[in-house]
PDB file of N, CA and C in Angstrom:
ATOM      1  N   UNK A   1      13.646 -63.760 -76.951  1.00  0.00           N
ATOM      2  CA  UNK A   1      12.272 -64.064 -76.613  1.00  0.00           C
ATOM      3  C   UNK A   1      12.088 -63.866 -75.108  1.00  0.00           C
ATOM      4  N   UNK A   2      11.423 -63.251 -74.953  1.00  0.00           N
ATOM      5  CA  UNK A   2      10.849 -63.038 -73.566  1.00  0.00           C
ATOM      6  C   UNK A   2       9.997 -64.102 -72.925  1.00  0.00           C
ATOM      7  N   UNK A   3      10.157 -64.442 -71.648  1.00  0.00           N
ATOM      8  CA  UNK A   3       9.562 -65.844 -71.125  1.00  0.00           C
ATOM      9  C   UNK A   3       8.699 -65.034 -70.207  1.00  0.00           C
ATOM     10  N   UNK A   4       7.472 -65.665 -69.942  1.00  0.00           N
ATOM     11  CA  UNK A   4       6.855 -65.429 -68.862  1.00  0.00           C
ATOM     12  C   UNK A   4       5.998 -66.308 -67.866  1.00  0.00           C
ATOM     13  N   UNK A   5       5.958 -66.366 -66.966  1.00  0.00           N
ATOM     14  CA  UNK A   5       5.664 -67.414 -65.709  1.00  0.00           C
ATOM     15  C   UNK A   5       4.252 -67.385 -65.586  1.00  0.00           C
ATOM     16  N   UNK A   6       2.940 -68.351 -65.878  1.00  0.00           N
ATOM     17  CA  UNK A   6       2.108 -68.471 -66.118  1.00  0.00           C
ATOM     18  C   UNK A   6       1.588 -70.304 -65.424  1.00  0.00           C
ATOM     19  N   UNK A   7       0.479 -69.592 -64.715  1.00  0.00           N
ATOM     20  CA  UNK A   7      -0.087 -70.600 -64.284  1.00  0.00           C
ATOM     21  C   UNK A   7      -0.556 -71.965 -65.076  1.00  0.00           C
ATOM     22  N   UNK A   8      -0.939 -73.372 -65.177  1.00  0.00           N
ATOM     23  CA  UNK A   8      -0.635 -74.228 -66.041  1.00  0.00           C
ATOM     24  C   UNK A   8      -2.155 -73.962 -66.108  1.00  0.00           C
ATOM     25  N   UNK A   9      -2.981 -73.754 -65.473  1.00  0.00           N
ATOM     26  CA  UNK A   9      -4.450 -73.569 -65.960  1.00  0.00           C
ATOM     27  C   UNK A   9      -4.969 -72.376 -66.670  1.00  0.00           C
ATOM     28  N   UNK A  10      -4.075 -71.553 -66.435  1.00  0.00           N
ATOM     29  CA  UNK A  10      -4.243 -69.654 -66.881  1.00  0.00           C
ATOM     30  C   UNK A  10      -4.009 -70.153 -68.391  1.00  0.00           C
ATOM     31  N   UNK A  11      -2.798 -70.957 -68.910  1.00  0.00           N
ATOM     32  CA  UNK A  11      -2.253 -71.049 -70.093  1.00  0.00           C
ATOM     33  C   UNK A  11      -3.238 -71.976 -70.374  1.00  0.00           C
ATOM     34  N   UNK A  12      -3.644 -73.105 -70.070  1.00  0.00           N
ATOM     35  CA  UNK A  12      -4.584 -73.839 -71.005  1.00  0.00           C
ATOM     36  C   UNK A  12      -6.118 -72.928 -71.118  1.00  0.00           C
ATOM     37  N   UNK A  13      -6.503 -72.316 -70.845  1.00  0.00           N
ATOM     38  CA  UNK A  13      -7.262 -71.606 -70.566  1.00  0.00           C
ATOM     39  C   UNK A  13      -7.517 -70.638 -71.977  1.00  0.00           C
ATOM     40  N   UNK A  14      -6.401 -69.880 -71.660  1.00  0.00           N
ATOM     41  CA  UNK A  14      -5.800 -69.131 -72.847  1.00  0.00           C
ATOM     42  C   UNK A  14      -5.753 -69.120 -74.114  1.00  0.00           C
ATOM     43  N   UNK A  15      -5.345 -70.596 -73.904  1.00  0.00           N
ATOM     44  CA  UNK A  15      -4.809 -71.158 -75.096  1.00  0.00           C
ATOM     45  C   UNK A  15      -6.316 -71.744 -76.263  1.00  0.00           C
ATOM     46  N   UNK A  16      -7.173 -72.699 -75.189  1.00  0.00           N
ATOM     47  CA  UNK A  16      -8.267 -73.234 -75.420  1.00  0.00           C
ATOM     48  C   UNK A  16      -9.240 -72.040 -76.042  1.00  0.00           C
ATOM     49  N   UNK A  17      -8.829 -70.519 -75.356  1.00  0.00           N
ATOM     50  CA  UNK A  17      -9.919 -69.788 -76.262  1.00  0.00           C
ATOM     51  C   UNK A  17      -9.468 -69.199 -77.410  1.00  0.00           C
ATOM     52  N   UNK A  18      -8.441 -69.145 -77.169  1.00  0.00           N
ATOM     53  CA  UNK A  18      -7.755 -68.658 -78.797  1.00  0.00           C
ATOM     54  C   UNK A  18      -7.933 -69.821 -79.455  1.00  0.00           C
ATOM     55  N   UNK A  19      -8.080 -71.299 -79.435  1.00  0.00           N
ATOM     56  CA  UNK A  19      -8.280 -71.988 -80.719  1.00  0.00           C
ATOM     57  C   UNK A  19      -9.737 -71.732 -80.853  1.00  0.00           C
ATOM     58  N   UNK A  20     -10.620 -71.886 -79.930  1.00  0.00           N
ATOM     59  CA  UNK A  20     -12.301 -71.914 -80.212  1.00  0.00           C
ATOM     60  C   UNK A  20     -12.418 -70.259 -80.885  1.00  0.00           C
ATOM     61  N   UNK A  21     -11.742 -69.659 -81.091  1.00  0.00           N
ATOM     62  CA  UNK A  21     -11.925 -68.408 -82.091  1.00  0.00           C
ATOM     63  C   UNK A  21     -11.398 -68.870 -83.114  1.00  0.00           C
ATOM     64  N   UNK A  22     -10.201 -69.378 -83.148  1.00  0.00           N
ATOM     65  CA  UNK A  22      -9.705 -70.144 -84.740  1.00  0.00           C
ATOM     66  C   UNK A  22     -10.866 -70.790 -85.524  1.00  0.00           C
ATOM     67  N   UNK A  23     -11.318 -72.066 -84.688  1.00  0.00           N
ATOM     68  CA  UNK A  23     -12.514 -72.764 -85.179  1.00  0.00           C
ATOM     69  C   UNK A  23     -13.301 -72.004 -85.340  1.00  0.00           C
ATOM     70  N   UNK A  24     -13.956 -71.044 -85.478  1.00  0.00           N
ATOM     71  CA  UNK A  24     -15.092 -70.079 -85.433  1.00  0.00           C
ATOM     72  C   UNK A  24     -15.061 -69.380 -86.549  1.00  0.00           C
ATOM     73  N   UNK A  25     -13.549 -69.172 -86.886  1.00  0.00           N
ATOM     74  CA  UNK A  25     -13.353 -68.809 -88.175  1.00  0.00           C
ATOM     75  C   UNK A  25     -13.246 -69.222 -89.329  1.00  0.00           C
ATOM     76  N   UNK A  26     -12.449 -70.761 -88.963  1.00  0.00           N
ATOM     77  CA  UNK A  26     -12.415 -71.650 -90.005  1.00  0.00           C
ATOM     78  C   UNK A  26     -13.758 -71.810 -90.469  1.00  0.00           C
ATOM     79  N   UNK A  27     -14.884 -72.183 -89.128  1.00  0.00           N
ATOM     80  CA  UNK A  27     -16.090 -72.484 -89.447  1.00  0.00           C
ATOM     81  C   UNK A  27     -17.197 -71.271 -90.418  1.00  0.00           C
ATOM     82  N   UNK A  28     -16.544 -70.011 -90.109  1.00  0.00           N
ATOM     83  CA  UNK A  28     -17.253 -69.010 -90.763  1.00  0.00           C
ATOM     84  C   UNK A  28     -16.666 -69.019 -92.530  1.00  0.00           C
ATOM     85  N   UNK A  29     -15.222 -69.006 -92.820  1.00  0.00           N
ATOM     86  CA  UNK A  29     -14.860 -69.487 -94.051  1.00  0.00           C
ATOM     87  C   UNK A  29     -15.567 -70.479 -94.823  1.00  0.00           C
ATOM     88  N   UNK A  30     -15.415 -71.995 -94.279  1.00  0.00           N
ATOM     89  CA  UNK A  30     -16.489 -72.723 -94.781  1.00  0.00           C
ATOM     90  C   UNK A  30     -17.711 -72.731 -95.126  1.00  0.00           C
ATOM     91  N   UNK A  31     -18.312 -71.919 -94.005  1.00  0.00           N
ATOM     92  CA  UNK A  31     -20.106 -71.933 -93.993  1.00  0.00           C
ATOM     93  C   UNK A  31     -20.323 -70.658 -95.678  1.00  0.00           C
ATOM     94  N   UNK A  32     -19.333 -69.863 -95.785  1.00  0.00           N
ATOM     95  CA  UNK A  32     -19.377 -68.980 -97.024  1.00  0.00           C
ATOM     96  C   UNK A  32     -19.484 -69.602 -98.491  1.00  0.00           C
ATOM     97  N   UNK A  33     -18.752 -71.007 -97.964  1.00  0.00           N
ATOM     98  CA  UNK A  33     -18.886 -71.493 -99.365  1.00  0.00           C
ATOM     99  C   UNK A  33     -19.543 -73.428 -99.321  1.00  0.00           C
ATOM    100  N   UNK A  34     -20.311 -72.897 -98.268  1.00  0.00           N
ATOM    101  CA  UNK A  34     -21.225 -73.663 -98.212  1.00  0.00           C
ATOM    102  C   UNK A  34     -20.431 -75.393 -97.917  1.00  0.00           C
ATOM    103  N   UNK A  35     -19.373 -75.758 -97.117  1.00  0.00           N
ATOM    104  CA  UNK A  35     -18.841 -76.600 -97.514  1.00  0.00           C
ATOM    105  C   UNK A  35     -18.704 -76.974 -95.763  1.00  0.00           C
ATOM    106  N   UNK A  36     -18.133 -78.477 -95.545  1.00  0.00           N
ATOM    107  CA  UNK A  36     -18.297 -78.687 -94.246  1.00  0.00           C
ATOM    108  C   UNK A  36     -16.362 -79.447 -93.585  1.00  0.00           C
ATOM    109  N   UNK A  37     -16.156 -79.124 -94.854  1.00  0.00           N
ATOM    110  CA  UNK A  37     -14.289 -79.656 -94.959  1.00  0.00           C
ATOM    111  C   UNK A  37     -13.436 -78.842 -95.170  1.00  0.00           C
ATOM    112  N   UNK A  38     -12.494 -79.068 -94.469  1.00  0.00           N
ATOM    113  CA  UNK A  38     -11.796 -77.648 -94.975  1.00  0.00           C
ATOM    114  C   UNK A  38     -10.400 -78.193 -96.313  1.00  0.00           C
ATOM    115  N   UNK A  39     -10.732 -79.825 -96.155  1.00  0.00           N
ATOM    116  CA  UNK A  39      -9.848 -80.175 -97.000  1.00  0.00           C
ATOM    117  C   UNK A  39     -10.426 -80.216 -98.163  1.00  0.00           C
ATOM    118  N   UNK A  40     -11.674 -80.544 -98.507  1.00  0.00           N
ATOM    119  CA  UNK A  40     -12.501 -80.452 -99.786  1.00  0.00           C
ATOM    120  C   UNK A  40     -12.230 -79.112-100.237  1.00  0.00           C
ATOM    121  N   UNK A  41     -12.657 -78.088 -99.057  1.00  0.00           N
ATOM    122  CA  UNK A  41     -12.866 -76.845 -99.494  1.00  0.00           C
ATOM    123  C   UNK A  41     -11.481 -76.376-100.346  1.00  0.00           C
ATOM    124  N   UNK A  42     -10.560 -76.411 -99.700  1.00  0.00           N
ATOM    125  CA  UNK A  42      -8.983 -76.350-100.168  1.00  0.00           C
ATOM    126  C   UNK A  42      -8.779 -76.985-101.598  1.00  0.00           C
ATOM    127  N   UNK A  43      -9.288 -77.887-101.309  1.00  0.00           N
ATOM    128  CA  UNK A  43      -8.720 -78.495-102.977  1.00  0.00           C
ATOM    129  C   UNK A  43      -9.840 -78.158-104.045  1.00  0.00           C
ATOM    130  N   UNK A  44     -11.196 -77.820-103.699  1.00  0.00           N
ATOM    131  CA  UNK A  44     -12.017 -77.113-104.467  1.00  0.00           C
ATOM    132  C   UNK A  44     -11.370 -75.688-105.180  1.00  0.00           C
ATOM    133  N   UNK A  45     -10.763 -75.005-104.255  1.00  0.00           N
ATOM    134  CA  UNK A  45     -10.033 -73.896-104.065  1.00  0.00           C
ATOM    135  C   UNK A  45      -8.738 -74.081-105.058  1.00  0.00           C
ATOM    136  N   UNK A  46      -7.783 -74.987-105.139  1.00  0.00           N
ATOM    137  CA  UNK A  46      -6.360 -74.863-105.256  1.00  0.00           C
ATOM    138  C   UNK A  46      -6.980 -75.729-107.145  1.00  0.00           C
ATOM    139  N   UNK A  47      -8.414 -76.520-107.467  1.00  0.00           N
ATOM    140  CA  UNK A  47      -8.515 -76.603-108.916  1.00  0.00           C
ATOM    141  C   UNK A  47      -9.283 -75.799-109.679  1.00  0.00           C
ATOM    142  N   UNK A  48      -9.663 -74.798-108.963  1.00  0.00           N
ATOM    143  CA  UNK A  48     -10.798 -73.802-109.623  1.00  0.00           C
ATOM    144  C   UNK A  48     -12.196 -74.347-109.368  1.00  0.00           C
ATOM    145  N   UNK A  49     -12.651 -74.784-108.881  1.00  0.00           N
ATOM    146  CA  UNK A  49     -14.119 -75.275-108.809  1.00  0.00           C
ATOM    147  C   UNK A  49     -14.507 -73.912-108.239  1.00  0.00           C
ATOM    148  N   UNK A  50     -13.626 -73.262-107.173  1.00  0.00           N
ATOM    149  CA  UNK A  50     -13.979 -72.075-106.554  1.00  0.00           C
ATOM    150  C   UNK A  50     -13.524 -70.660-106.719  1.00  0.00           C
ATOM    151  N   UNK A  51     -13.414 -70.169-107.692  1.00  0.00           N
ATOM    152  CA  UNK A  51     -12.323 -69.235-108.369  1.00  0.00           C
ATOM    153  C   UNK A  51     -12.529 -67.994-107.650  1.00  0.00           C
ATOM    154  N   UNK A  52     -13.008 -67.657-107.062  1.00  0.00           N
ATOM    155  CA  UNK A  52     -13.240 -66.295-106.297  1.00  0.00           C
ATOM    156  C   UNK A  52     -12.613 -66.522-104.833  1.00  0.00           C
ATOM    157  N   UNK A  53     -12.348 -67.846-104.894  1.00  0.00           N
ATOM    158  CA  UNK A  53     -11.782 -68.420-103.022  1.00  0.00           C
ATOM    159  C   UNK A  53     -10.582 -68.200-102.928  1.00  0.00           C
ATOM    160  N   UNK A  54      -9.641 -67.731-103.185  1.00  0.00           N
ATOM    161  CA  UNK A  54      -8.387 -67.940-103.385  1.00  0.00           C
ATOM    162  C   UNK A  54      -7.507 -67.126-102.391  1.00  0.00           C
ATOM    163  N   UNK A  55      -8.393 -66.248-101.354  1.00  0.00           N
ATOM    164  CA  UNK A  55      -7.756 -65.359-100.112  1.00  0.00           C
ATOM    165  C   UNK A  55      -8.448 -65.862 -99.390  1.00  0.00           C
ATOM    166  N   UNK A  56      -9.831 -66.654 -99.412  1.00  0.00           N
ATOM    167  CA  UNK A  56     -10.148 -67.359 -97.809  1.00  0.00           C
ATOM    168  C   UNK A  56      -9.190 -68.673 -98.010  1.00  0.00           C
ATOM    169  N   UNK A  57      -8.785 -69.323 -99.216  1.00  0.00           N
ATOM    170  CA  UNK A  57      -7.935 -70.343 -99.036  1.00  0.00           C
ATOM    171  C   UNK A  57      -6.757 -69.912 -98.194  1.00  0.00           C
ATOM    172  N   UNK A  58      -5.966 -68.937 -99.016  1.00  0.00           N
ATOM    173  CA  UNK A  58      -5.043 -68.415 -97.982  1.00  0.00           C
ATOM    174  C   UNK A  58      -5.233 -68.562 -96.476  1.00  0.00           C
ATOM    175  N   UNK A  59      -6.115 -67.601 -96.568  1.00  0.00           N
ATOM    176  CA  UNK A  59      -6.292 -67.418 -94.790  1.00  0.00           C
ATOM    177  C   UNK A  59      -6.310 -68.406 -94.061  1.00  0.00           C
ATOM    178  N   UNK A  60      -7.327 -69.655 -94.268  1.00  0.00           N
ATOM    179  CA  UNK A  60      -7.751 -70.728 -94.133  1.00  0.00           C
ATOM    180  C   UNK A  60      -6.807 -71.734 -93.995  1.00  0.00           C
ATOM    181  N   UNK A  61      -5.604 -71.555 -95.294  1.00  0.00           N
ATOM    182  CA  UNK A  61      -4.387 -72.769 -94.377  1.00  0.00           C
ATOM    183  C   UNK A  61      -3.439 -72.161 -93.142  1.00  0.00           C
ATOM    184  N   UNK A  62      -3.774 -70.857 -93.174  1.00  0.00           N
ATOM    185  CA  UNK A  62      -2.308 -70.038 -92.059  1.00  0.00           C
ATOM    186  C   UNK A  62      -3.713 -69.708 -90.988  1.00  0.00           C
ATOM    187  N   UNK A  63      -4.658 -70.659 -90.740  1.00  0.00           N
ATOM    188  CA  UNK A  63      -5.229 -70.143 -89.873  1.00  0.00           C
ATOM    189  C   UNK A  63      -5.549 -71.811 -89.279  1.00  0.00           C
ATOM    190  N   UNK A  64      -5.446 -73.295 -90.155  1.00  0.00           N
ATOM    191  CA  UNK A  64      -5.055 -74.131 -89.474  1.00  0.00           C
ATOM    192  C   UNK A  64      -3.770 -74.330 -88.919  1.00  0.00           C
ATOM    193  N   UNK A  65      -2.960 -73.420 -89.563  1.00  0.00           N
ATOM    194  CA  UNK A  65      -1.354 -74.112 -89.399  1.00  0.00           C
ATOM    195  C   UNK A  65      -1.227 -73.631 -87.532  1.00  0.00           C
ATOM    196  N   UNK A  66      -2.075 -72.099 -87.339  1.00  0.00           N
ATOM    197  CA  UNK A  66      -1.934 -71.643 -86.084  1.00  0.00           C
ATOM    198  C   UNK A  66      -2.806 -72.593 -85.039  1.00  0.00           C
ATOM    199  N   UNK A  67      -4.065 -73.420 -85.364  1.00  0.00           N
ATOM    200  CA  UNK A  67      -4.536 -73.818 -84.536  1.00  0.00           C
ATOM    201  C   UNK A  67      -3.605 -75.421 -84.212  1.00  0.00           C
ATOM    202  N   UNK A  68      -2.928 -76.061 -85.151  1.00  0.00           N
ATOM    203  CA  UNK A  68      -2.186 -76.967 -85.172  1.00  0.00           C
ATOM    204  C   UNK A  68      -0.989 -76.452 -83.843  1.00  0.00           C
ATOM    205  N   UNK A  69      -0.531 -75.370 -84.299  1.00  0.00           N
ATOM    206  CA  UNK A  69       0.905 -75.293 -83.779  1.00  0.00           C
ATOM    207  C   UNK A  69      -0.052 -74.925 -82.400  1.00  0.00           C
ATOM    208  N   UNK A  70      -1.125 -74.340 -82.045  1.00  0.00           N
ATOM    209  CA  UNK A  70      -1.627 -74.257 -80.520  1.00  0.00           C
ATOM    210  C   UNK A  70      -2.222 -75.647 -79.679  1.00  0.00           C
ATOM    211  N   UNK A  71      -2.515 -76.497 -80.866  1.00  0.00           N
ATOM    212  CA  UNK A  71      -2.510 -78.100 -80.256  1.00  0.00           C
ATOM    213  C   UNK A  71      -1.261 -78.732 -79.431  1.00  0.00           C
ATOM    214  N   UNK A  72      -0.608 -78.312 -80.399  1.00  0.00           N
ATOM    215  CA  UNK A  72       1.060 -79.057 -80.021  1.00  0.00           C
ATOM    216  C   UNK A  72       1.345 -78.331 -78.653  1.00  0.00           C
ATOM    217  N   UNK A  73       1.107 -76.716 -78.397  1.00  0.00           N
ATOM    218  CA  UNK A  73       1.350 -76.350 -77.652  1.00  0.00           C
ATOM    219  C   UNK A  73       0.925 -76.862 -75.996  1.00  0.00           C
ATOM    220  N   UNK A  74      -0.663 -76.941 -76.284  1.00  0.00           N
ATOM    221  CA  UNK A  74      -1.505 -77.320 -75.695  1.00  0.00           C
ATOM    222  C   UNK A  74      -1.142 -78.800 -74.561  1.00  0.00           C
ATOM    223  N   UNK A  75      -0.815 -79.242 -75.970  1.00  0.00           N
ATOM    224  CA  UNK A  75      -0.361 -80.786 -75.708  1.00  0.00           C
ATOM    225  C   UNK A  75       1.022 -81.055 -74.751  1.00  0.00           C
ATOM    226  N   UNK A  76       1.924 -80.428 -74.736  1.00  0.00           N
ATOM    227  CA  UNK A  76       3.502 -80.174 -74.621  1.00  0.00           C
ATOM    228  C   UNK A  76       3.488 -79.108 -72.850  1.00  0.00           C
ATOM    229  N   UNK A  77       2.106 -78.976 -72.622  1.00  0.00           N
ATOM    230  CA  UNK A  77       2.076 -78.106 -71.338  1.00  0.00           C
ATOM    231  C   UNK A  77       2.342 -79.138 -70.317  1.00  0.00           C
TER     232      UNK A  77
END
């Protein structure tokens, strides 16, 4: 892994806009199926209430798991 030397404000910076695009997306997933949770939405998803959802579900948990792991990051600066 390659390291690189980065200012502590450059990286929160960085970091802060790559999640507000995450959220933007999550938020655009949701708003498709009309829903304001992404945990409702998920489990709507994972019993069939939503049977056509089943690749924004996808997307949708590997797209919190990235804004999670950029919290931690965030957090850990």
């Amino acid at each position: 892994m390659t390291k690189v030397k980065l200012d502590k404000s450059l990286a929160e910076d960085l970091i802060a806009s790559k999640m507000r695009l995450l959220q933007q997306y999550i938020n655009d997933i949701l708003n498709r199926w009309n829903e304001t949770s992404s945990k409702e939405f998920l489990e709507k998803a994972r019993t069939g209430v939503y049977e056509e959802a089943e690749d924004d579900a996808i997307e949708l948990r590997q797209v919190l798991m990235d804004y999670t792991k950029l919290q931690e990051i965030l957090k850990n600066l």
